[in-house]
Structures are given as C-alpha cells and as structure tokens.
PDB file of N, CA and C in Angstrom:
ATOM      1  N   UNK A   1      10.776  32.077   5.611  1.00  0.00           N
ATOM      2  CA  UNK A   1       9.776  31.113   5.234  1.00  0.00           C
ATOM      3  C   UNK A   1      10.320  29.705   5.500  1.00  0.00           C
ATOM      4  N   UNK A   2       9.643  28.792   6.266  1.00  0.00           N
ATOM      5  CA  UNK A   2       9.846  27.530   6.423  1.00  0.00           C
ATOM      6  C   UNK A   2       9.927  26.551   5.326  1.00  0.00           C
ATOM      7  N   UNK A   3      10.668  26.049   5.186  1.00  0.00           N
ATOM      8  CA  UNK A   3      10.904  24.563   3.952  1.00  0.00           C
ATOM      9  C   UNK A   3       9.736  23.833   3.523  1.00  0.00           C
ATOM     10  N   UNK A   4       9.113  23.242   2.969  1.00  0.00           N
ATOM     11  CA  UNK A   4       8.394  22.494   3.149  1.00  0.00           C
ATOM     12  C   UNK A   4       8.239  21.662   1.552  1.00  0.00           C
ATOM     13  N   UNK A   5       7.814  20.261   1.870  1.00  0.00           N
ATOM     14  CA  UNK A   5       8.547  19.282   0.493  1.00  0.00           C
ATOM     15  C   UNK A   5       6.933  19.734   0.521  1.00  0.00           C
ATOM     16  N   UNK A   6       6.866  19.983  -1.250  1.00  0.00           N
ATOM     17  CA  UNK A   6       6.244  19.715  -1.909  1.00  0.00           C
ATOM     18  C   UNK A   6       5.444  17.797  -1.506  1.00  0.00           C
ATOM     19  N   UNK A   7       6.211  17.097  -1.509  1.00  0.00           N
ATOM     20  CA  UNK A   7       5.217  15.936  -1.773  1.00  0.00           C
ATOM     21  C   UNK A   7       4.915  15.212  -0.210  1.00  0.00           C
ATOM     22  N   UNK A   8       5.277  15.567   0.381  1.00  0.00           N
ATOM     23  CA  UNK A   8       4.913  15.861   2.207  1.00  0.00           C
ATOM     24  C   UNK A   8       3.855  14.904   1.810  1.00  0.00           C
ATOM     25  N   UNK A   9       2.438  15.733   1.444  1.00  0.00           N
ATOM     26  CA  UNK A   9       0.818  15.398   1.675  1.00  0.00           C
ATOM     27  C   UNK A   9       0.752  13.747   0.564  1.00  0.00           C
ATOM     28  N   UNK A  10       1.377  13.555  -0.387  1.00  0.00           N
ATOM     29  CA  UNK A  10       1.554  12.749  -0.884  1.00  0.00           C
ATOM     30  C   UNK A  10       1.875  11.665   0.066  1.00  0.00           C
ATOM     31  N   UNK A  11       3.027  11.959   0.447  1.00  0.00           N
ATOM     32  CA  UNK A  11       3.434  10.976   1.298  1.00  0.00           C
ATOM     33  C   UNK A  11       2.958  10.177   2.289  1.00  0.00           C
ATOM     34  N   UNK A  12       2.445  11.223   2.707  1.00  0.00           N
ATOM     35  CA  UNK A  12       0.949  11.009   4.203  1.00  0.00           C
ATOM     36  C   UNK A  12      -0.132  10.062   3.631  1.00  0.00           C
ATOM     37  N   UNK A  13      -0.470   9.988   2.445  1.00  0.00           N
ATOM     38  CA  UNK A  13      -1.932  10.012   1.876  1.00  0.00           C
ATOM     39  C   UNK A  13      -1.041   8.285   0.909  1.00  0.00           C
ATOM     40  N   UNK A  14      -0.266   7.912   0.739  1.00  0.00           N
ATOM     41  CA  UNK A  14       0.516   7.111   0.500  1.00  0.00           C
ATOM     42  C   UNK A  14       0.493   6.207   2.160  1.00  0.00           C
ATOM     43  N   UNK A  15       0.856   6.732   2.881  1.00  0.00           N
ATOM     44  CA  UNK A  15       1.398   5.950   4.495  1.00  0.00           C
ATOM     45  C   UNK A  15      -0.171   5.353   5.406  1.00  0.00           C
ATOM     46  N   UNK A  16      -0.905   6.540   4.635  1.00  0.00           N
ATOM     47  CA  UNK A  16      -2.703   6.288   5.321  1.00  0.00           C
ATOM     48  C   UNK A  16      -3.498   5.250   4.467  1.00  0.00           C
ATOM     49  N   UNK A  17      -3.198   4.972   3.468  1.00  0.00           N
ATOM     50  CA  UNK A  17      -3.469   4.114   2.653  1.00  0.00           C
ATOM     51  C   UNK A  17      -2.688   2.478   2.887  1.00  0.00           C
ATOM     52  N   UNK A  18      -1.640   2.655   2.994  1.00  0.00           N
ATOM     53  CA  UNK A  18      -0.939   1.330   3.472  1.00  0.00           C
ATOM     54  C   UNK A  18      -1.227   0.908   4.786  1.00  0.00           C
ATOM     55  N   UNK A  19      -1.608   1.543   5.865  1.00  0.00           N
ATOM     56  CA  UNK A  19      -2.387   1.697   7.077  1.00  0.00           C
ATOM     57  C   UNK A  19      -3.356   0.970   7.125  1.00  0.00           C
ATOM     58  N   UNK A  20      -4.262   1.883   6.079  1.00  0.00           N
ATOM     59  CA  UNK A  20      -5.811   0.968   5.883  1.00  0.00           C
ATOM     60  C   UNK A  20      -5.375  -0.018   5.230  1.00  0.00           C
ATOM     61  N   UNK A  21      -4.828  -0.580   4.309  1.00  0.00           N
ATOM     62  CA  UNK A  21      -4.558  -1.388   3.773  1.00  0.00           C
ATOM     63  C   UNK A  21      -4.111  -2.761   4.849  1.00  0.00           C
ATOM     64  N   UNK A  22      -3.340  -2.797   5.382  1.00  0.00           N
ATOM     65  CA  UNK A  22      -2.868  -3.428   7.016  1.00  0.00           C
ATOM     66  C   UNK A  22      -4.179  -3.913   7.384  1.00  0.00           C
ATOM     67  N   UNK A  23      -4.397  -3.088   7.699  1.00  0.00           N
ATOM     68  CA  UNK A  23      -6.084  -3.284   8.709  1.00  0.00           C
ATOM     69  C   UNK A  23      -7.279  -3.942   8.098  1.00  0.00           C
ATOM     70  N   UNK A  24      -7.190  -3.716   6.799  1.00  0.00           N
ATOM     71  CA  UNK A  24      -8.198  -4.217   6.231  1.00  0.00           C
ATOM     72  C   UNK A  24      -7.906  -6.065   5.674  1.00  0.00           C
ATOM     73  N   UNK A  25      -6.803  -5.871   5.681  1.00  0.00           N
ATOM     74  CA  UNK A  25      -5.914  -7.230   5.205  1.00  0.00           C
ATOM     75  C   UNK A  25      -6.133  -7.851   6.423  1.00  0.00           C
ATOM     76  N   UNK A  26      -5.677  -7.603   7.441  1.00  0.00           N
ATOM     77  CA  UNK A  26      -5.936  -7.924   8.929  1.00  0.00           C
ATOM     78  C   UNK A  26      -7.316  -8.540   9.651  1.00  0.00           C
ATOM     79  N   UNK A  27      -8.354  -7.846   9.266  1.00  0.00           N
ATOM     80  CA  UNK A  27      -9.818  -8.178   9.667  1.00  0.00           C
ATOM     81  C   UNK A  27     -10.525  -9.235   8.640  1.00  0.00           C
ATOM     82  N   UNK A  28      -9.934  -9.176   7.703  1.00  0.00           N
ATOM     83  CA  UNK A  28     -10.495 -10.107   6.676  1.00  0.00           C
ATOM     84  C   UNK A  28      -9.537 -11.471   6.881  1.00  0.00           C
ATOM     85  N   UNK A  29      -8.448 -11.518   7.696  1.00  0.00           N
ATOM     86  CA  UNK A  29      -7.892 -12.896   8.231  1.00  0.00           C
ATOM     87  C   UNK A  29      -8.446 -13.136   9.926  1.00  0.00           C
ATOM     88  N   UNK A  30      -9.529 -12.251   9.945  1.00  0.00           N
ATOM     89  CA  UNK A  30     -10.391 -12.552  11.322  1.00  0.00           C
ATOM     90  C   UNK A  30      -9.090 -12.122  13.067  1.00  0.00           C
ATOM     91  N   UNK A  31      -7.994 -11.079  12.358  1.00  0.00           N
ATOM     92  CA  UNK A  31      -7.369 -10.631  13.196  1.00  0.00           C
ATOM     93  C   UNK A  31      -8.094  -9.457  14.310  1.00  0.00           C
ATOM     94  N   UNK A  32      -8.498  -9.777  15.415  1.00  0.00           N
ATOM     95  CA  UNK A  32      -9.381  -8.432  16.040  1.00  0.00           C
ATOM     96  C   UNK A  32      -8.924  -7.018  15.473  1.00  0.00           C
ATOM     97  N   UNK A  33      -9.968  -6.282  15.707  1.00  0.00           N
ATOM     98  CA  UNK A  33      -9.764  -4.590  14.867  1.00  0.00           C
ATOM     99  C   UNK A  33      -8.794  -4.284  15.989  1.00  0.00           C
ATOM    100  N   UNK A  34      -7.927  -3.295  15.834  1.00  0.00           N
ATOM    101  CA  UNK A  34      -7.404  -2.038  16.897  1.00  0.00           C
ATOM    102  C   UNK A  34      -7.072  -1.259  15.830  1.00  0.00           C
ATOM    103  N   UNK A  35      -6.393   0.118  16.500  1.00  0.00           N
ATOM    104  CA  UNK A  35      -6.238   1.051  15.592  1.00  0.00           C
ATOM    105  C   UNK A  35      -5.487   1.712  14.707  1.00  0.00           C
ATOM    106  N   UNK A  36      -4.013   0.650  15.009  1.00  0.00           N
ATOM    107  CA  UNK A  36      -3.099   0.781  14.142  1.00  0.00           C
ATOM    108  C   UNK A  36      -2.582  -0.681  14.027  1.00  0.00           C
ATOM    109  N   UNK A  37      -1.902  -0.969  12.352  1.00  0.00           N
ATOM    110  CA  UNK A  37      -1.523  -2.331  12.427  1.00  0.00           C
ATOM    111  C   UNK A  37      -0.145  -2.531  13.015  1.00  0.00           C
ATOM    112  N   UNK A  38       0.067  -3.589  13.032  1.00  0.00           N
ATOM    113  CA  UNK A  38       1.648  -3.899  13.911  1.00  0.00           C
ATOM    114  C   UNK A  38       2.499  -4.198  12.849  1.00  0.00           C
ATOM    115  N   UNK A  39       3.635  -4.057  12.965  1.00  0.00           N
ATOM    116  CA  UNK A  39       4.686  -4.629  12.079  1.00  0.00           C
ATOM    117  C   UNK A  39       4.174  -5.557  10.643  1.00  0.00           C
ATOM    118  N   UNK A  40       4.076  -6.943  11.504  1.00  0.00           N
ATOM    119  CA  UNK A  40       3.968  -7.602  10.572  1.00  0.00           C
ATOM    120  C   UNK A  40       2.731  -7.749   9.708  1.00  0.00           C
ATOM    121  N   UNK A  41       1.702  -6.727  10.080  1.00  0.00           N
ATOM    122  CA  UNK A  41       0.560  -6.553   8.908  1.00  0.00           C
ATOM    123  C   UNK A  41       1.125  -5.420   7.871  1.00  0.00           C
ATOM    124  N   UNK A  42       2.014  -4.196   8.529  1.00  0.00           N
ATOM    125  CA  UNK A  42       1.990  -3.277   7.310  1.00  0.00           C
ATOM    126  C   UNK A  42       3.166  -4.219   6.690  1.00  0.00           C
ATOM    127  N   UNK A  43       3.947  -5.553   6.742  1.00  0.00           N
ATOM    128  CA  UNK A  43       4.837  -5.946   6.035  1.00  0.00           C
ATOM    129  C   UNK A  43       3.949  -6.684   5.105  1.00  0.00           C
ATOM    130  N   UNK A  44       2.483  -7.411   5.913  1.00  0.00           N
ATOM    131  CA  UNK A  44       1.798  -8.001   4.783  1.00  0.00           C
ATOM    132  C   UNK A  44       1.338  -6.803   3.585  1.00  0.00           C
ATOM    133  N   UNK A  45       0.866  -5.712   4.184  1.00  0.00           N
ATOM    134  CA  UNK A  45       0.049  -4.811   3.277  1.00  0.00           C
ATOM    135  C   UNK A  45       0.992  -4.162   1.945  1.00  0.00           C
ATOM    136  N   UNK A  46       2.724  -4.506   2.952  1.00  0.00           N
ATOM    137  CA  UNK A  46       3.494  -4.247   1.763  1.00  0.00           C
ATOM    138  C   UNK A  46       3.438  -5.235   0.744  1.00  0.00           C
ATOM    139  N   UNK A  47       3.985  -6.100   0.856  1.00  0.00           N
ATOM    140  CA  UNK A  47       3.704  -7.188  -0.201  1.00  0.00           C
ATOM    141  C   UNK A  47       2.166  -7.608  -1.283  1.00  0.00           C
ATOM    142  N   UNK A  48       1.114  -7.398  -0.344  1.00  0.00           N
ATOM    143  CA  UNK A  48       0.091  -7.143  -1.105  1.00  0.00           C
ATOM    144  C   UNK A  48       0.254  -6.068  -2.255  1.00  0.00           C
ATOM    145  N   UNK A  49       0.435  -4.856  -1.945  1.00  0.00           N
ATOM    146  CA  UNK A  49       0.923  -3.702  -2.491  1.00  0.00           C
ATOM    147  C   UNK A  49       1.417  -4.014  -3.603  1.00  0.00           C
ATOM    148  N   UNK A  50       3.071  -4.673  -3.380  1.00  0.00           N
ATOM    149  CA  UNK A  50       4.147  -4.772  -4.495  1.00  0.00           C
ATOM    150  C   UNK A  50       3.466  -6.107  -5.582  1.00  0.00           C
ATOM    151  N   UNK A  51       2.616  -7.187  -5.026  1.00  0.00           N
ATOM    152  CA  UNK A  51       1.505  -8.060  -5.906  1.00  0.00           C
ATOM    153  C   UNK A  51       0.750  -7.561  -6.917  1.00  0.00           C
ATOM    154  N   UNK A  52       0.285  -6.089  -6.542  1.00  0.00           N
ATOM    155  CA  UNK A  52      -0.641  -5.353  -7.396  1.00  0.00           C
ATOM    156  C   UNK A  52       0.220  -4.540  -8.577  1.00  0.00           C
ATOM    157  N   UNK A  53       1.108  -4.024  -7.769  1.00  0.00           N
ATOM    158  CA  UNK A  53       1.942  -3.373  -8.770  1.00  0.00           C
ATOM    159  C   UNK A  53       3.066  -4.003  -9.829  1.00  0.00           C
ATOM    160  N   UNK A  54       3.030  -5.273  -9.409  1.00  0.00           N
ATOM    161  CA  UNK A  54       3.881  -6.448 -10.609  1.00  0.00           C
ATOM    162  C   UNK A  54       2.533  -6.543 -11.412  1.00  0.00           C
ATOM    163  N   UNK A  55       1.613  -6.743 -11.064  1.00  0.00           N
ATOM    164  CA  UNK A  55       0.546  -7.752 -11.636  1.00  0.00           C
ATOM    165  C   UNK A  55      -0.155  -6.530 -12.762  1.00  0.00           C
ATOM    166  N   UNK A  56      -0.005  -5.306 -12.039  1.00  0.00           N
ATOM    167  CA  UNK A  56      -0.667  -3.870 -13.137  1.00  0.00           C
ATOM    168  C   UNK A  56       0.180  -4.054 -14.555  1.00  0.00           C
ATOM    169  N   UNK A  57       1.875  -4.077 -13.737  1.00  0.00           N
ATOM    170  CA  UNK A  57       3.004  -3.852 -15.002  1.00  0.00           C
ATOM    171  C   UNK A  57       3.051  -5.088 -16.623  1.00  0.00           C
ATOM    172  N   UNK A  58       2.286  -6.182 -15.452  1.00  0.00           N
ATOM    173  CA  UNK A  58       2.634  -7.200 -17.015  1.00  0.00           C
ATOM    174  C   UNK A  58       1.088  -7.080 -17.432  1.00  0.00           C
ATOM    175  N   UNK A  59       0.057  -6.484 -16.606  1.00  0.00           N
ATOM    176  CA  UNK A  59      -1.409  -6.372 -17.716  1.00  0.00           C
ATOM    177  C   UNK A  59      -0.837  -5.116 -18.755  1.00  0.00           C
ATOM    178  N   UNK A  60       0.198  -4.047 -18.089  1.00  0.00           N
ATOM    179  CA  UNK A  60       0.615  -3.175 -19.273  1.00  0.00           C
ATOM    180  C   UNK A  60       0.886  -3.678 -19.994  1.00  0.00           C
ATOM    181  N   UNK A  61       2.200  -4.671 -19.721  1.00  0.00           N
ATOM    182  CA  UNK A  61       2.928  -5.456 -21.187  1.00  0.00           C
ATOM    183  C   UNK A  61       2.103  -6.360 -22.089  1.00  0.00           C
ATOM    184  N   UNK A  62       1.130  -6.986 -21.410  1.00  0.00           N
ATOM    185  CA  UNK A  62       0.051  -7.918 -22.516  1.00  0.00           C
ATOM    186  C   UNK A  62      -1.174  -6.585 -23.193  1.00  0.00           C
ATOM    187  N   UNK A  63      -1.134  -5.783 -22.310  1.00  0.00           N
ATOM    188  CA  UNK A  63      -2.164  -4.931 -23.302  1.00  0.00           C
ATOM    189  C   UNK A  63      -1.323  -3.796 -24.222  1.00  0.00           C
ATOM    190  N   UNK A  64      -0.278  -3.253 -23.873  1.00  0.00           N
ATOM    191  CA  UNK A  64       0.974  -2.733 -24.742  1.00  0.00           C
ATOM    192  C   UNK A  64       1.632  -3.724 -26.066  1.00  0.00           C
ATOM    193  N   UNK A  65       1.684  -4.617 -25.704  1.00  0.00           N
ATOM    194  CA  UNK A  65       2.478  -5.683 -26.588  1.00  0.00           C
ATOM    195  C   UNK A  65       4.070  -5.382 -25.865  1.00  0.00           C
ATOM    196  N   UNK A  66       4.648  -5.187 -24.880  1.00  0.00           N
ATOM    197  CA  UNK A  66       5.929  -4.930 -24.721  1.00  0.00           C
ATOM    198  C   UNK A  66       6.882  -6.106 -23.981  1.00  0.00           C
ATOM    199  N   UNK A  67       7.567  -6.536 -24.953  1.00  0.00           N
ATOM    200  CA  UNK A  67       8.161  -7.828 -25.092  1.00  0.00           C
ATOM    201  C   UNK A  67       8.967  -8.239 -23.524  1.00  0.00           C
TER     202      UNK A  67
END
C-alpha cells in the first residue's frame, strides 16, 4: 500500500485558496487576469493572509478578555 499524508487534500485546498486569493488581490489593483499569480502577488496574498490572522487573534483577545 502506498503512503499517503493524511493532510495532502488539506494542503491543496490551503495552496488553491492562496492562489485565488493572489488573483483576486491582483484584479482588484486593476492587474490584467491570467491564470496563475506570479511571485510577487502570492507574496502579497501572503501577507494579506497573515493581516487576517493577527487581526482574528486580538478580536479573540478583546472578545476573550486575554491580557
């Protein structure tokens, strides 16, 4: 039986999302469509990304109370 990671499809579905994410970040700065983003959009889509996920953690801490 062949190996196979459990979180494989995760991963994919994680990488297709940052993808669209690129692209969509991309067209909304009036960058022409194509079909995959280049470098420096999935670096924007990263940072967008890591924006959301600081910004989730301290709405936890103001709606948690966690100092």
């Amino acid at each position: 039986m062949a190996y196979t990671d459990e979180l494989e499809p995760l991963i994919a579905l994680e990488q297709d999302l940052r993808r669209r994410i690129a692209l969509q970040l991309a067209a909304e700065n009036g960058a022409p469509a194509h079909p995959s983003p280049t470098e420096g959009e999935l670096a924007a889509a990263d940072e967008a990304i890591a924006g959301w996920v600081e910004a989730g953690d301290e709405l936890q801490h103001v709606t948690l109370r966690i100092p």
